[in-house]
PDB file of N, CA and C in Angstrom:
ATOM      1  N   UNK A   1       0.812  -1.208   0.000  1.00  0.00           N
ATOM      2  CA  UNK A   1       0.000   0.000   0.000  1.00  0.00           C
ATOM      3  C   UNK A   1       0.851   1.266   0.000  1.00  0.00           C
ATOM      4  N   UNK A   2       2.268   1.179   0.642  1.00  0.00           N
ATOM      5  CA  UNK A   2       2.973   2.348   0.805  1.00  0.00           C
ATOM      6  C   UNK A   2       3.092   2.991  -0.127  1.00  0.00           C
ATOM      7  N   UNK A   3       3.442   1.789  -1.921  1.00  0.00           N
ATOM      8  CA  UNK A   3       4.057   2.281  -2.749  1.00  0.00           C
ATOM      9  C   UNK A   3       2.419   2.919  -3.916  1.00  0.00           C
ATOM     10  N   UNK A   4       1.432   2.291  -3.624  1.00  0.00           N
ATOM     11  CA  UNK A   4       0.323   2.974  -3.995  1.00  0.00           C
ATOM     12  C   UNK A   4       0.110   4.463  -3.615  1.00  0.00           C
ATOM     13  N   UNK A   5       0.466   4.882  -2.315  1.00  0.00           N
ATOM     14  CA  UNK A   5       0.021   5.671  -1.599  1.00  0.00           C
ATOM     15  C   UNK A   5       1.325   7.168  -2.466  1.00  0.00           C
ATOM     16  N   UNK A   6       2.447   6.266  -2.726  1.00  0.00           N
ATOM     17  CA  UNK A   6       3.388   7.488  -3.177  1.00  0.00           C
ATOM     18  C   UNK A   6       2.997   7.648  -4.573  1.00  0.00           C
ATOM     19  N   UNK A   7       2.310   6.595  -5.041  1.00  0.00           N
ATOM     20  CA  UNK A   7       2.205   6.624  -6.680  1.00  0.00           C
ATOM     21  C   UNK A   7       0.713   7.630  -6.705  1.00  0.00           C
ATOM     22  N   UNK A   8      -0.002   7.725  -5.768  1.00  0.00           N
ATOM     23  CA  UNK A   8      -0.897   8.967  -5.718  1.00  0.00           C
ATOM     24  C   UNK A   8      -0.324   9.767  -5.666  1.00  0.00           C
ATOM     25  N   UNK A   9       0.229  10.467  -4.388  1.00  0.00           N
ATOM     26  CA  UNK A   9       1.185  11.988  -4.557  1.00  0.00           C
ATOM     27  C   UNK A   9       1.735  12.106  -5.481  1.00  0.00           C
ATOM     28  N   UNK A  10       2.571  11.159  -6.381  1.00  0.00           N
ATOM     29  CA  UNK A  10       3.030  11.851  -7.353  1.00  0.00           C
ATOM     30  C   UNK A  10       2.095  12.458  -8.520  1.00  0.00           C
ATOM     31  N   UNK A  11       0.934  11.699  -8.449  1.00  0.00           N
ATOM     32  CA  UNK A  11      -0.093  11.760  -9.667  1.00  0.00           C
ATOM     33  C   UNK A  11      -0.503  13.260  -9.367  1.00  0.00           C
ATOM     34  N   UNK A  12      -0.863  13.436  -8.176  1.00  0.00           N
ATOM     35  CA  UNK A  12      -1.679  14.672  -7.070  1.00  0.00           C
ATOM     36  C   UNK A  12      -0.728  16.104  -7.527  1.00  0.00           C
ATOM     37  N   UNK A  13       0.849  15.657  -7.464  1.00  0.00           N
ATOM     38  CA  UNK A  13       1.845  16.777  -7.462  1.00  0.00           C
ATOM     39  C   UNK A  13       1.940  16.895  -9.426  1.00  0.00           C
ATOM     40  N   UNK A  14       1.626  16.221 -10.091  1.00  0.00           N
ATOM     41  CA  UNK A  14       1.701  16.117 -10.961  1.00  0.00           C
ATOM     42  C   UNK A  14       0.591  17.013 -11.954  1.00  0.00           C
ATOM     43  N   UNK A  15      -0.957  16.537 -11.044  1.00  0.00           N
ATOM     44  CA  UNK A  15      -1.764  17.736 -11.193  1.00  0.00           C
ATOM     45  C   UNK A  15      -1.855  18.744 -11.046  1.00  0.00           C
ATOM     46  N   UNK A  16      -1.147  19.133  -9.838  1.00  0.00           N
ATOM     47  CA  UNK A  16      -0.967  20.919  -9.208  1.00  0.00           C
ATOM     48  C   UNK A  16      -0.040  21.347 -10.001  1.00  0.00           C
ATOM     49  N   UNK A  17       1.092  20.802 -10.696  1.00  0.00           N
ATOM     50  CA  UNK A  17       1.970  21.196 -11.681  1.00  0.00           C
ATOM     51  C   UNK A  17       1.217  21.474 -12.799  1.00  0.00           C
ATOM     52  N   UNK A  18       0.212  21.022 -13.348  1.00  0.00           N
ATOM     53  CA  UNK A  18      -0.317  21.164 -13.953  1.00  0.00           C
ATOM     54  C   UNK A  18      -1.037  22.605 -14.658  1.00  0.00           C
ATOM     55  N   UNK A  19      -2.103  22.157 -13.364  1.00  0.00           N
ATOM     56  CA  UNK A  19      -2.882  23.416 -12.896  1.00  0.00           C
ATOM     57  C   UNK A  19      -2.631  24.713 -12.762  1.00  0.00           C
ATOM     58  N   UNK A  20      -0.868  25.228 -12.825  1.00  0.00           N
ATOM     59  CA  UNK A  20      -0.163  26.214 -13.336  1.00  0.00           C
ATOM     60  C   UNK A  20      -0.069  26.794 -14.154  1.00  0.00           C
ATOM     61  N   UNK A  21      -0.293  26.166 -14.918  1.00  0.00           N
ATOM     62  CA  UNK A  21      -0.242  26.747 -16.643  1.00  0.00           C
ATOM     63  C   UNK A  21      -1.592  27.460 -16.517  1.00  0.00           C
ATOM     64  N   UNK A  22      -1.227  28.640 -17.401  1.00  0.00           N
ATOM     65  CA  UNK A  22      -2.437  29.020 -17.663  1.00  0.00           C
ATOM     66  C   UNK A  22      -3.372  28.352 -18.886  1.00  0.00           C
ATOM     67  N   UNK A  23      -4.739  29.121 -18.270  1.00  0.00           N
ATOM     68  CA  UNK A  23      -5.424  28.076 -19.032  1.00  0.00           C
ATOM     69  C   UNK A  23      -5.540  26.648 -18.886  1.00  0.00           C
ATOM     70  N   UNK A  24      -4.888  26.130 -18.351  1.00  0.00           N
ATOM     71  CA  UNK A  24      -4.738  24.421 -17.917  1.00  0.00           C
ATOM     72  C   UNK A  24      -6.434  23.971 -17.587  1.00  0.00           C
ATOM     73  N   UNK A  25      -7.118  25.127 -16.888  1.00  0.00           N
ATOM     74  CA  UNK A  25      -8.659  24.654 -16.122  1.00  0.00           C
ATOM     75  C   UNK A  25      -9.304  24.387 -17.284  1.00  0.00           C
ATOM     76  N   UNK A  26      -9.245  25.008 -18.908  1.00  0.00           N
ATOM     77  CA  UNK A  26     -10.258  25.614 -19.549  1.00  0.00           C
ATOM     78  C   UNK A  26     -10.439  23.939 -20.557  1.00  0.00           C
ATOM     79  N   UNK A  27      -9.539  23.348 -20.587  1.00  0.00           N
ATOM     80  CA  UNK A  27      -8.872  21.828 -20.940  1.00  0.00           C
ATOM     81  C   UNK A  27      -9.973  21.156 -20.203  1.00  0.00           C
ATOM     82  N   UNK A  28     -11.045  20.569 -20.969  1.00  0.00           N
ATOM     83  CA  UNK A  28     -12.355  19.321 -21.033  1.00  0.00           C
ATOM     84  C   UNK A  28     -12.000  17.943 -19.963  1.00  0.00           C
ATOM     85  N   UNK A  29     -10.736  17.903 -20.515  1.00  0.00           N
ATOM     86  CA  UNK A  29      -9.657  16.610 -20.033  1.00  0.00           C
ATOM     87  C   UNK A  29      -9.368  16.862 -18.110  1.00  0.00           C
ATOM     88  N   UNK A  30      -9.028  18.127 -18.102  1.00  0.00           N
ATOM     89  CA  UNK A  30      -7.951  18.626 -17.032  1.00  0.00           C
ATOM     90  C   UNK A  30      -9.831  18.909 -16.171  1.00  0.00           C
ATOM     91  N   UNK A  31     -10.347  19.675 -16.373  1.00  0.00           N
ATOM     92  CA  UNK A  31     -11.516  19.749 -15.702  1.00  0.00           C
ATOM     93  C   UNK A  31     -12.409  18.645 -15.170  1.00  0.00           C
ATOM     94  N   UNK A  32     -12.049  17.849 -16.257  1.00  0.00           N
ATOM     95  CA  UNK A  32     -12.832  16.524 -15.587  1.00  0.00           C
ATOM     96  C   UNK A  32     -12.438  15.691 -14.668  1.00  0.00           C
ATOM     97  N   UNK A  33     -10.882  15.846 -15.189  1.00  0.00           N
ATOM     98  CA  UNK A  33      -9.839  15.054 -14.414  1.00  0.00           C
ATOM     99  C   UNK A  33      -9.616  16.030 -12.386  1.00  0.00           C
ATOM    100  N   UNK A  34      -9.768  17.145 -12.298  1.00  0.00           N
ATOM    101  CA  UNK A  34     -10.147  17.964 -11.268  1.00  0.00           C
ATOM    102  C   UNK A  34     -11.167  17.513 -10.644  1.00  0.00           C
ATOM    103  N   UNK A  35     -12.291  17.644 -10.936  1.00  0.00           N
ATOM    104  CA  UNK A  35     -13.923  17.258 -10.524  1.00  0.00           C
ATOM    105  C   UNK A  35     -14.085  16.026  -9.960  1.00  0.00           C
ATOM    106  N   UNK A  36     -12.836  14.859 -10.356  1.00  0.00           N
ATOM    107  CA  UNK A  36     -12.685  13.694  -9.808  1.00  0.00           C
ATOM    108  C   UNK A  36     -12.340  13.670  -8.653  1.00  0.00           C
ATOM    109  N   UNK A  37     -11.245  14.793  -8.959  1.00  0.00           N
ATOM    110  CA  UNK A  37     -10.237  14.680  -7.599  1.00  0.00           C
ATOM    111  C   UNK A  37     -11.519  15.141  -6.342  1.00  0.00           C
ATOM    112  N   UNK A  38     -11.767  16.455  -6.221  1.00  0.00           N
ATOM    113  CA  UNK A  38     -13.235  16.822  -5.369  1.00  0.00           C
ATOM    114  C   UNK A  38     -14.105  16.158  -5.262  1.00  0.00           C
ATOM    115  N   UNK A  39     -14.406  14.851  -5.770  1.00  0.00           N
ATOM    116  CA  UNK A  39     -15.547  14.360  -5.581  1.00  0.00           C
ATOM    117  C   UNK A  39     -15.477  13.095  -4.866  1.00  0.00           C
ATOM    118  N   UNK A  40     -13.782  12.658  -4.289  1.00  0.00           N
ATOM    119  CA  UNK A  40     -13.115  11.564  -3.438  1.00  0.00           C
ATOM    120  C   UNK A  40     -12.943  12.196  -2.416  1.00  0.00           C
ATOM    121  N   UNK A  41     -12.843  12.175  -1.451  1.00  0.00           N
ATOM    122  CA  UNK A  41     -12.706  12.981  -0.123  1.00  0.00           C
ATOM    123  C   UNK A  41     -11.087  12.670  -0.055  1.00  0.00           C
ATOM    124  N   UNK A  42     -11.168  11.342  -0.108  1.00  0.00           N
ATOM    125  CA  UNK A  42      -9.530  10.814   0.097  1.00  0.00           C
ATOM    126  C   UNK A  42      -8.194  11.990  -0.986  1.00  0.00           C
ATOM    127  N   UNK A  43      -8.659  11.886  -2.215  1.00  0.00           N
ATOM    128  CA  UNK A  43      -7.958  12.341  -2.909  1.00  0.00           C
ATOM    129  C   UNK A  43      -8.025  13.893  -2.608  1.00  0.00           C
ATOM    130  N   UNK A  44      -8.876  14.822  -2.679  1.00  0.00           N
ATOM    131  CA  UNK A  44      -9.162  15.831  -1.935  1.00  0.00           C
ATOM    132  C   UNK A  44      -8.552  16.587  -0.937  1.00  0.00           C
ATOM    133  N   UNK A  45      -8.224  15.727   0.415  1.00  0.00           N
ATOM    134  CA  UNK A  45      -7.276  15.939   1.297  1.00  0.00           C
ATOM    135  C   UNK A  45      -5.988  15.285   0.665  1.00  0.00           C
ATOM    136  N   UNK A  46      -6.161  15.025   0.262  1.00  0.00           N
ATOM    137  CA  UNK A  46      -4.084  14.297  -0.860  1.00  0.00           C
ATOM    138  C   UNK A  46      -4.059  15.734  -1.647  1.00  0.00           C
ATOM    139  N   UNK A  47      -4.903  16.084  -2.961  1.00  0.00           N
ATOM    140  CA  UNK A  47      -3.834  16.994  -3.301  1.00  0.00           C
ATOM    141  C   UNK A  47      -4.306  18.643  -2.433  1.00  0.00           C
ATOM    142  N   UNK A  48      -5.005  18.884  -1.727  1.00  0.00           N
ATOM    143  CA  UNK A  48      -4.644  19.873  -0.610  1.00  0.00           C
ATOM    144  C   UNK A  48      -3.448  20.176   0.074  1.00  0.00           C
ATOM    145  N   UNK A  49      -3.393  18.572   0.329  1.00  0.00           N
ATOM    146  CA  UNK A  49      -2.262  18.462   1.377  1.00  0.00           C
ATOM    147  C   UNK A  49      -0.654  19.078   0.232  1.00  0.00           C
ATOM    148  N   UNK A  50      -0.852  18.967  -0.888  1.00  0.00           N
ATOM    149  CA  UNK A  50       0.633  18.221  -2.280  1.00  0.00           C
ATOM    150  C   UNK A  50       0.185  20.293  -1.944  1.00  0.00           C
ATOM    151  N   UNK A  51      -0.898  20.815  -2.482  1.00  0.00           N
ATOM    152  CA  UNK A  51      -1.052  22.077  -3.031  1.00  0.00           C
ATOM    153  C   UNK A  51      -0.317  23.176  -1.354  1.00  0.00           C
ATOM    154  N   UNK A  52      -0.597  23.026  -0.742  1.00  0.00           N
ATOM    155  CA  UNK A  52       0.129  23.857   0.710  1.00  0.00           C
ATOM    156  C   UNK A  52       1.197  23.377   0.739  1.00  0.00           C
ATOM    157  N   UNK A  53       1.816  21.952   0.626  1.00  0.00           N
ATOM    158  CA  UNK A  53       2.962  21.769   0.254  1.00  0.00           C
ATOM    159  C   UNK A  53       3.862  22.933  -0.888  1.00  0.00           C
ATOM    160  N   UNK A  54       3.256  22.776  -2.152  1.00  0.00           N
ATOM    161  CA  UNK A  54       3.725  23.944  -3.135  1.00  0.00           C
ATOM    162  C   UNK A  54       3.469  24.711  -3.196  1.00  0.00           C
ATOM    163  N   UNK A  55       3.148  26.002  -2.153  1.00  0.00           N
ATOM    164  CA  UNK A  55       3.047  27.071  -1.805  1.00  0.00           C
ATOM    165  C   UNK A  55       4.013  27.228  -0.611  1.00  0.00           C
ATOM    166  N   UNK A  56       4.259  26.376  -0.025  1.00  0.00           N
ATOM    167  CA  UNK A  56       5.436  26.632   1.201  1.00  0.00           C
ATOM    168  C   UNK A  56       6.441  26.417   0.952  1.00  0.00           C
ATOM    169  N   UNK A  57       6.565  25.302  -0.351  1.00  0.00           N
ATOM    170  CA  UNK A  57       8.256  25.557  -0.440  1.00  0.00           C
ATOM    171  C   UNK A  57       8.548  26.246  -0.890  1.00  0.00           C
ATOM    172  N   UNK A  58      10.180  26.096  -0.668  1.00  0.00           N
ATOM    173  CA  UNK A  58      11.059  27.248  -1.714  1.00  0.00           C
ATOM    174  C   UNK A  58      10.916  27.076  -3.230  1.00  0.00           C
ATOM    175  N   UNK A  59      11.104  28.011  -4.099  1.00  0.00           N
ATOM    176  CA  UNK A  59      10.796  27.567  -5.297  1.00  0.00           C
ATOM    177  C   UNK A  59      12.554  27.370  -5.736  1.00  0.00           C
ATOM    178  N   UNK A  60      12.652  26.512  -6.589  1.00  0.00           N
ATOM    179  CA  UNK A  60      14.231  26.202  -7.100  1.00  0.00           C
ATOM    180  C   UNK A  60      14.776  26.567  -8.736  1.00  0.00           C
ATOM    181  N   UNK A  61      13.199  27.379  -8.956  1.00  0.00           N
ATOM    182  CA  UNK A  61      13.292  28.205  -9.867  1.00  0.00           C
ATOM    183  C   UNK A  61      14.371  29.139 -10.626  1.00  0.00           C
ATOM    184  N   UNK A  62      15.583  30.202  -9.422  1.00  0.00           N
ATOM    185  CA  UNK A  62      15.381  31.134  -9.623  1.00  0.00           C
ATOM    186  C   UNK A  62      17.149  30.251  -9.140  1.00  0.00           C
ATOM    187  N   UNK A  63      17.144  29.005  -8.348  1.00  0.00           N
ATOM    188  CA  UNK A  63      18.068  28.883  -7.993  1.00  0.00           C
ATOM    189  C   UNK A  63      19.372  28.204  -9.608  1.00  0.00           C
ATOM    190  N   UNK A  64      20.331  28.245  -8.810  1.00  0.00           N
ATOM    191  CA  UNK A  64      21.273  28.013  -9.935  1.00  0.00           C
ATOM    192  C   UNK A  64      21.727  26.902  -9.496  1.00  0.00           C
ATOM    193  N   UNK A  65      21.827  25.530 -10.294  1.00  0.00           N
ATOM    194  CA  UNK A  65      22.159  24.086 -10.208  1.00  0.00           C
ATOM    195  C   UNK A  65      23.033  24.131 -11.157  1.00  0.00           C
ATOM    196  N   UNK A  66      24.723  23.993 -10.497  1.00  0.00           N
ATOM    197  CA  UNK A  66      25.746  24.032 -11.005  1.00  0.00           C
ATOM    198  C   UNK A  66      26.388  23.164 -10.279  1.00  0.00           C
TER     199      UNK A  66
END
């Protein structure tokens, strides 16, 4: 179950990456695929939890990987 449980977050972090782009909501696919997520309670509190996650970290954006 552990490795189920990480293969959600990644799916979850994968969506909030998503959901960045602009325009990403306006996507038939991406909206439906959203409406799922809200309509599981489980998944719901998963990517809440992924989305305050990526608002609190640092972004590594801006950083330089040398």
């Amino acid at each position: 179950f552990e490795k189920q449980d990480e293969l959600k977050r990644s799916a979850m972090r994968a969506v909030a990456a998503l959901l960045t782009i602009p325009e990403a909501g306006k996507s038939p696919g991406m909206a439906d695929f959203s409406a799922q997520i809200r309509t599981n309670p489980e998944l719901t509190i998963l990517f809440e939890s992924i989305q305050k996650d990526s608002t609190s970290a640092p972004s590594t954006d801006s950083m330089e990987l040398s």
